[in-house]
PDB file of N, CA and C in Angstrom:
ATOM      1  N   UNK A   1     -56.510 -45.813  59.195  1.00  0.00           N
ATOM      2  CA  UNK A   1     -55.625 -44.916  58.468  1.00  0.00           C
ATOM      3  C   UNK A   1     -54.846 -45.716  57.429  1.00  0.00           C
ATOM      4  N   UNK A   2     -54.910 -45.107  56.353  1.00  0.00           N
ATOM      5  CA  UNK A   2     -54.247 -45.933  55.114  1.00  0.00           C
ATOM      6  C   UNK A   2     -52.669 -44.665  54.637  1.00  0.00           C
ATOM      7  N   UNK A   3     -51.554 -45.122  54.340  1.00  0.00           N
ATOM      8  CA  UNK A   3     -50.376 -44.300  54.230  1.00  0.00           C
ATOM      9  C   UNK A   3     -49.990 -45.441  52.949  1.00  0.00           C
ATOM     10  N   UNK A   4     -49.132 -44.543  52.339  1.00  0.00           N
ATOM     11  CA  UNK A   4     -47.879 -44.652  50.941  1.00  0.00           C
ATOM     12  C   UNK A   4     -46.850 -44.733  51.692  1.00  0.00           C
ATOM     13  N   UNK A   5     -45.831 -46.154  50.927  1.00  0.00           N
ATOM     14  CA  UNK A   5     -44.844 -46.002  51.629  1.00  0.00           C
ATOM     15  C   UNK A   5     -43.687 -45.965  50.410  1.00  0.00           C
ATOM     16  N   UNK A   6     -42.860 -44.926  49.960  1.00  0.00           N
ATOM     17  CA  UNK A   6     -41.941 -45.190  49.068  1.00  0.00           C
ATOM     18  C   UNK A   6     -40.496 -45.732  49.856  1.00  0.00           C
ATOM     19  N   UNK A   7     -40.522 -47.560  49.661  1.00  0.00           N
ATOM     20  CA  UNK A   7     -39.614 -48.183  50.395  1.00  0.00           C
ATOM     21  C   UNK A   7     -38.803 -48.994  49.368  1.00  0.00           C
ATOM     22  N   UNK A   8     -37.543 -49.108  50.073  1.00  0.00           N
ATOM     23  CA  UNK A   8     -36.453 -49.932  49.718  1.00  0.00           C
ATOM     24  C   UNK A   8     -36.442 -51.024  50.718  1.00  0.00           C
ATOM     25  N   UNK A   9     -36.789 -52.791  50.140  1.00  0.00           N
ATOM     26  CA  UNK A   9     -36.575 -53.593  50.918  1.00  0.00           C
ATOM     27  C   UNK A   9     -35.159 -53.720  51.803  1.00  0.00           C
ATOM     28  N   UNK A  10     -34.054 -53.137  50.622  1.00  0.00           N
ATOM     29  CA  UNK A  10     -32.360 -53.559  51.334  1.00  0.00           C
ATOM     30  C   UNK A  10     -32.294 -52.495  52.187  1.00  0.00           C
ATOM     31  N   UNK A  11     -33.229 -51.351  52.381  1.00  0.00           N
ATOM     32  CA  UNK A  11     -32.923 -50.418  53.310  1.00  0.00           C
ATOM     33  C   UNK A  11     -33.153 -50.625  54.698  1.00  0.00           C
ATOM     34  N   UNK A  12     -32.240 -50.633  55.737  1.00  0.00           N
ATOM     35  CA  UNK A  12     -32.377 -50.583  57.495  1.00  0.00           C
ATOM     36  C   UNK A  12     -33.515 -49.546  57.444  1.00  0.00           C
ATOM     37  N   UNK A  13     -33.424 -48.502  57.849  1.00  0.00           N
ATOM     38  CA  UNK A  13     -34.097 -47.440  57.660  1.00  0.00           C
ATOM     39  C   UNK A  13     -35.848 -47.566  57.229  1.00  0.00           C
ATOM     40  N   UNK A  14     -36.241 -48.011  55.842  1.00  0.00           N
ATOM     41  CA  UNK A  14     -37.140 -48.208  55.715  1.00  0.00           C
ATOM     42  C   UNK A  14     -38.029 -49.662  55.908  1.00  0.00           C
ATOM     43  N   UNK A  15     -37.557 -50.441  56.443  1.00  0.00           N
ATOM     44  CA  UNK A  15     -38.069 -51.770  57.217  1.00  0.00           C
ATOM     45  C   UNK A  15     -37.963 -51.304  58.539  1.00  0.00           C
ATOM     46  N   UNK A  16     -37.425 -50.430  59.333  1.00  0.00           N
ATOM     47  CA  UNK A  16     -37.444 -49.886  60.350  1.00  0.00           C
ATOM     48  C   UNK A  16     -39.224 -49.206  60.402  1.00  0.00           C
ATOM     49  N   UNK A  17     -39.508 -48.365  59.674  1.00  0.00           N
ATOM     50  CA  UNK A  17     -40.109 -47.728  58.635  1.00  0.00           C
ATOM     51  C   UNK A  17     -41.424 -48.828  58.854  1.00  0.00           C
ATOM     52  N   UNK A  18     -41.189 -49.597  57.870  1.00  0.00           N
ATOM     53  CA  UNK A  18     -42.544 -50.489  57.592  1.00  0.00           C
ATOM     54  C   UNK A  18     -42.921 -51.270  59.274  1.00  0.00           C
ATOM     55  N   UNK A  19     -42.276 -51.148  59.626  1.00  0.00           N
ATOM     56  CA  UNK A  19     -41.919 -52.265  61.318  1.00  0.00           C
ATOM     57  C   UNK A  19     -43.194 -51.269  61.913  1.00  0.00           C
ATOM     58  N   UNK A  20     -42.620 -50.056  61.780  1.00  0.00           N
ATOM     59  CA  UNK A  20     -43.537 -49.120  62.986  1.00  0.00           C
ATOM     60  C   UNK A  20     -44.769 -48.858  62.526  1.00  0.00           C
ATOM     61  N   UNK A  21     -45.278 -49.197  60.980  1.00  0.00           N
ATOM     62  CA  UNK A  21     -46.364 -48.552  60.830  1.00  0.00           C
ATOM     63  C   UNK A  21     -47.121 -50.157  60.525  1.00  0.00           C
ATOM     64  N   UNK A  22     -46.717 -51.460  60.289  1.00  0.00           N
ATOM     65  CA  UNK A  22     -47.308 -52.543  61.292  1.00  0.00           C
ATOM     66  C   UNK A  22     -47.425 -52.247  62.793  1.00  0.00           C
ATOM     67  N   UNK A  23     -46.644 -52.154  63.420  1.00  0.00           N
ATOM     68  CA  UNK A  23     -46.739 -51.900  64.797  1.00  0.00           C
ATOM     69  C   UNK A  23     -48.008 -51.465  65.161  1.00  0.00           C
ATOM     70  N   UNK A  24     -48.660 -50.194  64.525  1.00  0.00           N
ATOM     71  CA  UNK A  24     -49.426 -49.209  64.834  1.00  0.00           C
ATOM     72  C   UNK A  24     -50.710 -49.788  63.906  1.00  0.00           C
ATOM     73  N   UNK A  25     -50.370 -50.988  63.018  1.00  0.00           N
ATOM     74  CA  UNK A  25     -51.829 -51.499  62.514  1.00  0.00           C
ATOM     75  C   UNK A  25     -51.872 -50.438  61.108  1.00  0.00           C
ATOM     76  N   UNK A  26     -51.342 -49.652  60.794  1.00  0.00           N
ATOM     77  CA  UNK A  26     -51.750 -48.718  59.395  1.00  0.00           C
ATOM     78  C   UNK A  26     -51.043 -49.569  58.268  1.00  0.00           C
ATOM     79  N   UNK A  27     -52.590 -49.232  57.744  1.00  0.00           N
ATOM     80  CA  UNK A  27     -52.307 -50.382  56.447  1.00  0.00           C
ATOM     81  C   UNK A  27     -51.590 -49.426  55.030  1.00  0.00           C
ATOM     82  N   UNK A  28     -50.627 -49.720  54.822  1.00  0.00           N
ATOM     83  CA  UNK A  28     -49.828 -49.099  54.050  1.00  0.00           C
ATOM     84  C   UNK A  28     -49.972 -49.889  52.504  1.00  0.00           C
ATOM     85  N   UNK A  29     -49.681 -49.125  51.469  1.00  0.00           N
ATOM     86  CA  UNK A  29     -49.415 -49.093  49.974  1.00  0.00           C
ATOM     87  C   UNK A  29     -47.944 -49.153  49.658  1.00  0.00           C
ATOM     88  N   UNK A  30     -47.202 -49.811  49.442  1.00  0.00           N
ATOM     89  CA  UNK A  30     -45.905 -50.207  49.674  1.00  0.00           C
ATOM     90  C   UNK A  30     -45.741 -49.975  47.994  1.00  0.00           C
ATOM     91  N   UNK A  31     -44.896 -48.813  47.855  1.00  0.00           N
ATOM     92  CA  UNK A  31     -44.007 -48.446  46.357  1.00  0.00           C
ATOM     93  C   UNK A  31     -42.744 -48.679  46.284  1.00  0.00           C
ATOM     94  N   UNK A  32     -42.087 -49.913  46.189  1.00  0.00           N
ATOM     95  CA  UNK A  32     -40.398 -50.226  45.804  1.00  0.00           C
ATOM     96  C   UNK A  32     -40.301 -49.530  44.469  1.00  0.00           C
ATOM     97  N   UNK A  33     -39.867 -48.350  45.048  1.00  0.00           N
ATOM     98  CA  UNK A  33     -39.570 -47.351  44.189  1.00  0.00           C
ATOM     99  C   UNK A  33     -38.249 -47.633  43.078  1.00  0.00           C
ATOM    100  N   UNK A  34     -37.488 -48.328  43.356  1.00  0.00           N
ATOM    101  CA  UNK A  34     -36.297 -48.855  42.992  1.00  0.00           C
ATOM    102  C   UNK A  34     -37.175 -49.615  41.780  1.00  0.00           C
ATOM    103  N   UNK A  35     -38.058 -50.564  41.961  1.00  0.00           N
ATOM    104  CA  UNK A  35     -38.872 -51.521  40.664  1.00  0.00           C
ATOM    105  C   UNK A  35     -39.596 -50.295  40.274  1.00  0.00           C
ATOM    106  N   UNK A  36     -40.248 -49.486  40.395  1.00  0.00           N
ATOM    107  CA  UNK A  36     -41.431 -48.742  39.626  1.00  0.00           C
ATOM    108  C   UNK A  36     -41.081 -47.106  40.760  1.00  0.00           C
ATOM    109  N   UNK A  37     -40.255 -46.281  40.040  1.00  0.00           N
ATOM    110  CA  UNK A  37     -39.787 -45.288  40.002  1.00  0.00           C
ATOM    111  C   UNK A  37     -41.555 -44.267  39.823  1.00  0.00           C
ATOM    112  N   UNK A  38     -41.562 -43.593  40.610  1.00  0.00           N
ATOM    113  CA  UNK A  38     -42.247 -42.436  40.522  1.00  0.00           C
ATOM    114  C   UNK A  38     -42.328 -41.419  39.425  1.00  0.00           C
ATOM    115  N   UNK A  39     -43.150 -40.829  38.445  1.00  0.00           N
ATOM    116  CA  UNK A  39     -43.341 -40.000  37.566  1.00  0.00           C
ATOM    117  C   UNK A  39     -42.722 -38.954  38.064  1.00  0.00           C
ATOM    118  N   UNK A  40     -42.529 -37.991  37.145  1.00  0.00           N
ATOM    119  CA  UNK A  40     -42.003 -36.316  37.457  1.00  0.00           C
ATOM    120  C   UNK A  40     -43.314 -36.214  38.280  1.00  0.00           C
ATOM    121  N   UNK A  41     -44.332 -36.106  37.840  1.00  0.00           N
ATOM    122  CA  UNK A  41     -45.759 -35.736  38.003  1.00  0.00           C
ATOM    123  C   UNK A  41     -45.757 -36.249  39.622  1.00  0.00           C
ATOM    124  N   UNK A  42     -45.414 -37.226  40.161  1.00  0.00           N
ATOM    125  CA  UNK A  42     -45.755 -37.507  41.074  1.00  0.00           C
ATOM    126  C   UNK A  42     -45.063 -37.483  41.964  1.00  0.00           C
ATOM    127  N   UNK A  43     -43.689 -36.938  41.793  1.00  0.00           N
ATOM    128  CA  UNK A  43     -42.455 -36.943  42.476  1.00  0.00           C
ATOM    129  C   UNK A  43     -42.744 -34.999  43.055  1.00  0.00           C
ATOM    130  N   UNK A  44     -43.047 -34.262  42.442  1.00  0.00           N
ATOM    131  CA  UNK A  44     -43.812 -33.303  42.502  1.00  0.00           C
ATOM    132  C   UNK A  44     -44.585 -32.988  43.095  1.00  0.00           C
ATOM    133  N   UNK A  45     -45.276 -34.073  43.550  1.00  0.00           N
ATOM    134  CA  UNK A  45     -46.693 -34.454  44.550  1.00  0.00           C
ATOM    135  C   UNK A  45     -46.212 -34.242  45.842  1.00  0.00           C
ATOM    136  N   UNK A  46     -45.404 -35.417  45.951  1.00  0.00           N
ATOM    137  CA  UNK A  46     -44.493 -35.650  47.271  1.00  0.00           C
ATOM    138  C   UNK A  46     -43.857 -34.592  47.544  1.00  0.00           C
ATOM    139  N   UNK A  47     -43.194 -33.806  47.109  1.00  0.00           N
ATOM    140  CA  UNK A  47     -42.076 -32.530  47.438  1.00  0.00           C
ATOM    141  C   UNK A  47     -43.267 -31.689  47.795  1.00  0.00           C
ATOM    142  N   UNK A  48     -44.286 -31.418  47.084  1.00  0.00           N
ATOM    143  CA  UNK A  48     -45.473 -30.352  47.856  1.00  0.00           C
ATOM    144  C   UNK A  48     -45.550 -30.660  49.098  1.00  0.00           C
ATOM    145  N   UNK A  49     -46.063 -32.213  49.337  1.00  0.00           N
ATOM    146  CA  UNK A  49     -46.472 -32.576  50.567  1.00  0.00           C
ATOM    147  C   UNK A  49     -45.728 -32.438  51.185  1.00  0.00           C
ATOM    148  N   UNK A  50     -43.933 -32.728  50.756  1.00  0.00           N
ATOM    149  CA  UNK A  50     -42.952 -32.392  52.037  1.00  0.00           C
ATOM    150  C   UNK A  50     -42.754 -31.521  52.081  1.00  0.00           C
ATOM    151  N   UNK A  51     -42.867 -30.505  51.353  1.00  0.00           N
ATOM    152  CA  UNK A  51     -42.847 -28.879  51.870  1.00  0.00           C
ATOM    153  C   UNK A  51     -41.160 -29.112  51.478  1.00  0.00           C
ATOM    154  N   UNK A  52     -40.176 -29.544  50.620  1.00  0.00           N
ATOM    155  CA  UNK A  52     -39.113 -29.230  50.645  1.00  0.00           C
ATOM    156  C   UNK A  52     -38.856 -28.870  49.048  1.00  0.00           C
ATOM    157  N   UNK A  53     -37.744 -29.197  48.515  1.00  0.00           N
ATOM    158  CA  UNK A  53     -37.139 -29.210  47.035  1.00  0.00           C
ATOM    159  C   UNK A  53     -36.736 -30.741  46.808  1.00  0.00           C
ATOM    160  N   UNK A  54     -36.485 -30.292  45.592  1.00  0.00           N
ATOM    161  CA  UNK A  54     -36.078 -31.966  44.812  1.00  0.00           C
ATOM    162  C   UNK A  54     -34.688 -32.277  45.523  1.00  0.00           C
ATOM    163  N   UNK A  55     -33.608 -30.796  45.805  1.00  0.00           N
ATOM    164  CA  UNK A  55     -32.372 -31.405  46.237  1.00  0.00           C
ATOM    165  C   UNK A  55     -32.209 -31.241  47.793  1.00  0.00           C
ATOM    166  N   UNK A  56     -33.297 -31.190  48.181  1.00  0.00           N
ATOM    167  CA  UNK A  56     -33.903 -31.880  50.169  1.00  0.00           C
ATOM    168  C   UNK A  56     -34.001 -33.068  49.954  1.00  0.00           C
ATOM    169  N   UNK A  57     -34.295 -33.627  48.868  1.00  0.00           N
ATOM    170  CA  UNK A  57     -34.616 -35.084  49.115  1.00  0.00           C
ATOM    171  C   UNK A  57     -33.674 -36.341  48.298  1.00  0.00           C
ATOM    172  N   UNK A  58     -33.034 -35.754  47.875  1.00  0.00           N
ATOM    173  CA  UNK A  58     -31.947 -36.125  46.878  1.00  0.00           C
ATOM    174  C   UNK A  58     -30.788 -36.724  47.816  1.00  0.00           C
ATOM    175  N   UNK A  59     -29.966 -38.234  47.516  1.00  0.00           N
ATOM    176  CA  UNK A  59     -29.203 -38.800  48.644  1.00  0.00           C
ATOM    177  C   UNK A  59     -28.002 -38.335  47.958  1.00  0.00           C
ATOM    178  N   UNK A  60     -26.966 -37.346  48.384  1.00  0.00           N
ATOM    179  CA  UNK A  60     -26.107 -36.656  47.746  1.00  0.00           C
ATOM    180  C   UNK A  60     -24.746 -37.965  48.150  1.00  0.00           C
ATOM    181  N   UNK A  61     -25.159 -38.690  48.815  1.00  0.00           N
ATOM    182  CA  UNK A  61     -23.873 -39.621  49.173  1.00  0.00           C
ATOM    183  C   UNK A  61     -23.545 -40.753  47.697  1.00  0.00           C
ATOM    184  N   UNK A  62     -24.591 -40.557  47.127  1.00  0.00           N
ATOM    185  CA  UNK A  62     -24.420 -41.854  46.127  1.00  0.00           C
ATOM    186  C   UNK A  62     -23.641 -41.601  44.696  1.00  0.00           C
ATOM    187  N   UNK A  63     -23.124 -42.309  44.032  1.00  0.00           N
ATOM    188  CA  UNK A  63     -21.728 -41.820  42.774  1.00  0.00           C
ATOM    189  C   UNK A  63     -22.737 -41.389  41.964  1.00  0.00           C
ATOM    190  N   UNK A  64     -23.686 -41.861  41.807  1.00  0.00           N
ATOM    191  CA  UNK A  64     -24.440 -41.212  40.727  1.00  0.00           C
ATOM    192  C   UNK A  64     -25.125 -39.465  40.791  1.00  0.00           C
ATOM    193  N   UNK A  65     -24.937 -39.201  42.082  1.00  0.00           N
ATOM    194  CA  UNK A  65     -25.108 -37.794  42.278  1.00  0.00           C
ATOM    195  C   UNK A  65     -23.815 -37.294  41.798  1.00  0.00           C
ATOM    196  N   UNK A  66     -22.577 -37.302  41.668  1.00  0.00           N
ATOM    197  CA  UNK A  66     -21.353 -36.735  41.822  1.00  0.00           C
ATOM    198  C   UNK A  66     -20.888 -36.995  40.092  1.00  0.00           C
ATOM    199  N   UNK A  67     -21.579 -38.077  39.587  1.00  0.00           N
ATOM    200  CA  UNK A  67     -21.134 -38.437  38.301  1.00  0.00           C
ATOM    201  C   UNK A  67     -22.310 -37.299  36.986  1.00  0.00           C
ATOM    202  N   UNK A  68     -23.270 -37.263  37.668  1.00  0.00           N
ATOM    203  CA  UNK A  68     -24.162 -36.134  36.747  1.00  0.00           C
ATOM    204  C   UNK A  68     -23.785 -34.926  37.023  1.00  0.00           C
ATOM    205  N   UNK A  69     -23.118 -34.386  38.157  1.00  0.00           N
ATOM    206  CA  UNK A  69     -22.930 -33.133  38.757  1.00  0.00           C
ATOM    207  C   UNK A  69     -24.210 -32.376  39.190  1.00  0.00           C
ATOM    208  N   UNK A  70     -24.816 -33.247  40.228  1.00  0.00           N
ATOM    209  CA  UNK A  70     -26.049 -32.948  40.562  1.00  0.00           C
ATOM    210  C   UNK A  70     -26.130 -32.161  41.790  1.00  0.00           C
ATOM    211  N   UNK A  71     -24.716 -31.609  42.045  1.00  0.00           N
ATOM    212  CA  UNK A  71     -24.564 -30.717  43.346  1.00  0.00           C
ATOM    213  C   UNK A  71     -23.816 -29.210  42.663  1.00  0.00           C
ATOM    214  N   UNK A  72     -24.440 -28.489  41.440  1.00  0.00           N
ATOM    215  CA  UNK A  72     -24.250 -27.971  40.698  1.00  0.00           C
ATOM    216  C   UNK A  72     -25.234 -27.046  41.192  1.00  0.00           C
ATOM    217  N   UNK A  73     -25.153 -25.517  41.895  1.00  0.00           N
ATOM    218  CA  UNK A  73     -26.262 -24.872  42.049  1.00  0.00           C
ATOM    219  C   UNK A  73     -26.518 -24.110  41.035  1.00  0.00           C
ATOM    220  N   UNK A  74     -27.149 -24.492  39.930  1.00  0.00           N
ATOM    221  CA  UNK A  74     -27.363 -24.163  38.607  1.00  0.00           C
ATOM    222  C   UNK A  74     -28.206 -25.016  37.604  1.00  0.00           C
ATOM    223  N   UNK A  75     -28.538 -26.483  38.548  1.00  0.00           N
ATOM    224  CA  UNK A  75     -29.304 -27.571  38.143  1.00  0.00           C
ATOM    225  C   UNK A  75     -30.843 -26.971  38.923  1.00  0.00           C
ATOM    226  N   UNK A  76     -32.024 -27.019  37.879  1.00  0.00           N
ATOM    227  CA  UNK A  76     -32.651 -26.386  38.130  1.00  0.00           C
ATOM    228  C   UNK A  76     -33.794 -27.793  39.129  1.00  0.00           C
ATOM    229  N   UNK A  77     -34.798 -27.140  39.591  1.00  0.00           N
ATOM    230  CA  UNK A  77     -35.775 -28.452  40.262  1.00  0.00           C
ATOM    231  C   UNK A  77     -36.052 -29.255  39.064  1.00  0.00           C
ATOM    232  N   UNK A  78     -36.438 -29.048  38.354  1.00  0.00           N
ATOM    233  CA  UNK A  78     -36.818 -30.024  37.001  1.00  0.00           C
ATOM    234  C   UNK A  78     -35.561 -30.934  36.371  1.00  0.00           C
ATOM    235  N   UNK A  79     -34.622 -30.455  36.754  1.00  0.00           N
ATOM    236  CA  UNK A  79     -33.506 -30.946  36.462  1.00  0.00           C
ATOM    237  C   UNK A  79     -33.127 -32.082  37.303  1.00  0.00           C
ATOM    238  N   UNK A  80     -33.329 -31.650  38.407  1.00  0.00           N
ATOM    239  CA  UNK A  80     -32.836 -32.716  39.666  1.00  0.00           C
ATOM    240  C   UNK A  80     -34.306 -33.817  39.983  1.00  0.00           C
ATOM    241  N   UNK A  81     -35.837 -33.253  39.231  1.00  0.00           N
ATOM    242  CA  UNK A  81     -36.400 -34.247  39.598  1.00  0.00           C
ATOM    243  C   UNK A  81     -36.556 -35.306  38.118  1.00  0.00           C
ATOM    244  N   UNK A  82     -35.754 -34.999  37.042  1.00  0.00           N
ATOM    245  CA  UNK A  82     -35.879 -35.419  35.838  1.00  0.00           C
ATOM    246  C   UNK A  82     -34.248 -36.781  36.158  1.00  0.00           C
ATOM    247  N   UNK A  83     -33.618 -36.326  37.115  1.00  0.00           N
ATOM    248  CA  UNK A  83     -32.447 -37.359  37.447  1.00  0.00           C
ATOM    249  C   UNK A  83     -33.157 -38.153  38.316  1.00  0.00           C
ATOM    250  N   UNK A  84     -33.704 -37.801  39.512  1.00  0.00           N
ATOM    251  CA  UNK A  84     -34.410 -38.858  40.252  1.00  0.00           C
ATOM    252  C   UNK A  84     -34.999 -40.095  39.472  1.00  0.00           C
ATOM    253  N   UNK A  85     -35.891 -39.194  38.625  1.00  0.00           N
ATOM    254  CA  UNK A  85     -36.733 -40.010  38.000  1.00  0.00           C
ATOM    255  C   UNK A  85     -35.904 -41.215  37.197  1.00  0.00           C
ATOM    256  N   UNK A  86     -34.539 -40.582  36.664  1.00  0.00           N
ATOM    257  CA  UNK A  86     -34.050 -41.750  35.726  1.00  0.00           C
ATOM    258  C   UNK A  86     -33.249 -42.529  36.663  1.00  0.00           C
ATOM    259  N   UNK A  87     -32.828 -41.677  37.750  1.00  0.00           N
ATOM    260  CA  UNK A  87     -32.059 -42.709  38.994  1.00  0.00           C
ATOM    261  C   UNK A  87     -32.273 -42.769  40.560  1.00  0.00           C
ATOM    262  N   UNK A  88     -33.717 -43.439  40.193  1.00  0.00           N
ATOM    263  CA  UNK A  88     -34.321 -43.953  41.717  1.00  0.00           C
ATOM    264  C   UNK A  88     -33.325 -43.808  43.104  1.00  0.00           C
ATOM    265  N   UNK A  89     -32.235 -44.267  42.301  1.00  0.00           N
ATOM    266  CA  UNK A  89     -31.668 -44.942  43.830  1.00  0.00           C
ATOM    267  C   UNK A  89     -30.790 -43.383  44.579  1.00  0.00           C
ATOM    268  N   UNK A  90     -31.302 -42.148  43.742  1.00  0.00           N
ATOM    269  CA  UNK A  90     -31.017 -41.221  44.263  1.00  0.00           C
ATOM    270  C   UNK A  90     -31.985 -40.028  45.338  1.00  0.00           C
ATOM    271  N   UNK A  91     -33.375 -41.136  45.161  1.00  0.00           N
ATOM    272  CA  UNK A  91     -33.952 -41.107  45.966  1.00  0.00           C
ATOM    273  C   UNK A  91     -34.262 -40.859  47.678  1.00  0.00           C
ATOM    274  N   UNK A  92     -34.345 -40.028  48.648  1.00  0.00           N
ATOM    275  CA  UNK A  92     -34.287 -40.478  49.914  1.00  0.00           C
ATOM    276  C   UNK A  92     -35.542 -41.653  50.276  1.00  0.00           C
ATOM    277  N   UNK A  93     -35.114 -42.082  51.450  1.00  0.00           N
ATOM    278  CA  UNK A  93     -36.153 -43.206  51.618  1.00  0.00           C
ATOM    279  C   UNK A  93     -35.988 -43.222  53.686  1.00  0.00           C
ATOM    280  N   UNK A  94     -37.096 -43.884  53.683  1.00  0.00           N
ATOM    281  CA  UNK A  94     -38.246 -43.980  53.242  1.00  0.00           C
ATOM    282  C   UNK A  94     -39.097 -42.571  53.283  1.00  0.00           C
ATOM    283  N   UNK A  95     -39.737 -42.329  51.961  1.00  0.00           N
ATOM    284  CA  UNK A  95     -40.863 -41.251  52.381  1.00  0.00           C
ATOM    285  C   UNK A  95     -42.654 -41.798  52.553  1.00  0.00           C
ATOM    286  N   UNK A  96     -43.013 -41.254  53.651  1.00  0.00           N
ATOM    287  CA  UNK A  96     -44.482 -42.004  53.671  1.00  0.00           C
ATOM    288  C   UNK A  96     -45.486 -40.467  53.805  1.00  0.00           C
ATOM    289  N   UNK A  97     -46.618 -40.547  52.903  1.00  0.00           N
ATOM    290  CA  UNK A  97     -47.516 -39.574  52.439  1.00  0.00           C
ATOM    291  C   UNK A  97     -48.710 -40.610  53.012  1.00  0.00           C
ATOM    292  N   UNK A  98     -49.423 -39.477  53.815  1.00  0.00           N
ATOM    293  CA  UNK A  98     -51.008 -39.837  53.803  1.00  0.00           C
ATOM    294  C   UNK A  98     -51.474 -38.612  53.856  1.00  0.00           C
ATOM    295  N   UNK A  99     -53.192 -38.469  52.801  1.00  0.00           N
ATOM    296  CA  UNK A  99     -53.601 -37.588  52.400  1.00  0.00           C
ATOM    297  C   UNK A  99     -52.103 -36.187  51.777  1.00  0.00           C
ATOM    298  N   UNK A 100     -52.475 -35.024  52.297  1.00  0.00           N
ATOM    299  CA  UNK A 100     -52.083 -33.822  51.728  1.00  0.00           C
ATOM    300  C   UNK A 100     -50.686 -33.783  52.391  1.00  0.00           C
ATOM    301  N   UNK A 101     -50.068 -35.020  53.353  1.00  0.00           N
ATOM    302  CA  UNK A 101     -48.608 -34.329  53.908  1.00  0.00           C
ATOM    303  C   UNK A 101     -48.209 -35.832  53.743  1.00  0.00           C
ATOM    304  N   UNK A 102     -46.814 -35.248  54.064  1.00  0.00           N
ATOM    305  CA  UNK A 102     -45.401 -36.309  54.141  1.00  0.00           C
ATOM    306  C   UNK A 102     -44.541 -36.150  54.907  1.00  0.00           C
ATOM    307  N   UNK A 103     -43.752 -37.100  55.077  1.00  0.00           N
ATOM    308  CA  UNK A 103     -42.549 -37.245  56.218  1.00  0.00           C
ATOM    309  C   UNK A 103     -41.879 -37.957  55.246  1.00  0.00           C
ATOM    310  N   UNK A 104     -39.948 -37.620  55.783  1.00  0.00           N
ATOM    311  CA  UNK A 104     -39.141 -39.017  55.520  1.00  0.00           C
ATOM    312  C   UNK A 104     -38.654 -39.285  56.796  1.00  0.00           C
ATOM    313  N   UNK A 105     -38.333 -40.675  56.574  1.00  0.00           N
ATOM    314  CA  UNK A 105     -38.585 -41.844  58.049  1.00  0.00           C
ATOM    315  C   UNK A 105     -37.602 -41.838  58.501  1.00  0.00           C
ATOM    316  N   UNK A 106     -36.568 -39.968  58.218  1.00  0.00           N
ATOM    317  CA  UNK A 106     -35.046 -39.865  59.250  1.00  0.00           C
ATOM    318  C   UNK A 106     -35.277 -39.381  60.082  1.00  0.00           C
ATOM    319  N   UNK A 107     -35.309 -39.549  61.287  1.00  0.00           N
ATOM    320  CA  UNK A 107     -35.395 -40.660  62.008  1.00  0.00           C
ATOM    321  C   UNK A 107     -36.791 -41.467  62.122  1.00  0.00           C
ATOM    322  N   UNK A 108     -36.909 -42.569  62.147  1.00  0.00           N
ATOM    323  CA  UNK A 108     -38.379 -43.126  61.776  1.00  0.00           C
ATOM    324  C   UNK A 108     -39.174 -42.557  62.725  1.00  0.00           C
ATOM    325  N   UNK A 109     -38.954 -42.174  64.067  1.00  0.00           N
ATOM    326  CA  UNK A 109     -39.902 -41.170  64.638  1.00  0.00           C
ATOM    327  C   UNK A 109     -40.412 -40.142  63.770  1.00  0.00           C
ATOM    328  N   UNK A 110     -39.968 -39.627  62.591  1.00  0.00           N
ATOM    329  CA  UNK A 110     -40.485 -38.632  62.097  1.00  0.00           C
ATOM    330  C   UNK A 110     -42.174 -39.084  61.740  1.00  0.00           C
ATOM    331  N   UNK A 111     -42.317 -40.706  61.405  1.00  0.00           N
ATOM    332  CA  UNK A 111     -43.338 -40.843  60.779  1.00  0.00           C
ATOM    333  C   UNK A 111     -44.502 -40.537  61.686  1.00  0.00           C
ATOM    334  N   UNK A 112     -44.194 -40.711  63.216  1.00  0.00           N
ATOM    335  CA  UNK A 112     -45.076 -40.210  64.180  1.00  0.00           C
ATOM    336  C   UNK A 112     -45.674 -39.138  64.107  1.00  0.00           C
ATOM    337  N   UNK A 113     -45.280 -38.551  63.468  1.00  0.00           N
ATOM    338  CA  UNK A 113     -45.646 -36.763  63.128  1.00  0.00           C
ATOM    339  C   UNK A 113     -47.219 -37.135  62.270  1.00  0.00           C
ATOM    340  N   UNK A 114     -46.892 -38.022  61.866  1.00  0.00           N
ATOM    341  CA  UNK A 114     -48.126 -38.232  60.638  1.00  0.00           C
ATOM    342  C   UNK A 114     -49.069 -38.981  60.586  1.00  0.00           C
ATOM    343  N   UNK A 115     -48.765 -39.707  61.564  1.00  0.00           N
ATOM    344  CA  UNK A 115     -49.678 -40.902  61.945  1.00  0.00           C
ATOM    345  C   UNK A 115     -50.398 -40.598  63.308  1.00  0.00           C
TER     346      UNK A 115
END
């Protein structure tokens, strides 16, 4: 089994993340999304696969959410995945996609779902 991993090295969470899916031997594609940010196009991808919205996956704790006014219910999905895109680190993490679905790794048991 081969999986995508959109990870943050400084993240607990997603080295938690990468830990379990060594553990389990799945050879993962490791995207430090933070260096090489995801396309609209492909950020799009992922939200299909997670079955959620752009602002499900959006880390509302960070200044840069609060400084765009990105908790504005009036910011449309294109809107909120056109901020991702320019500010990664508003990103949730870790998300890991294999084939047609996705998980994010809160709690990293989630990735069990997928693997």
């Amino acid at each position: 089994m081969s999986v995508t991993i959109y990870h943050n090295p400084r993240c607990s969470k997603s080295r938690a993340a990468m830990a379990l899916l060594e553990q389990r031997g799945v050879e993962t594609d490791v995207v430090e999304y933070l260096k090489n940010p995801p396309s609209a196009d492909e950020l799009r991808d992922v939200l299909t696969k997670l079955g959620i919205t752009a602002r499900d996956v959006m880390r509302k704790g960070e200044a840069v959410y609060k400084e765009l006014g990105l908790g504005d219910d009036g910011k449309s999905d294109d809107d909120l995945i056109n901020a991702i895109v320019a500010n990664p680190i508003l990103l949730e993490r870790p998300i890991v996609v294999s084939g047609g679905k996705a998980v994010i790794g809160r709690p990293t048991e989630n990735i069990l779902k997928l693997i």
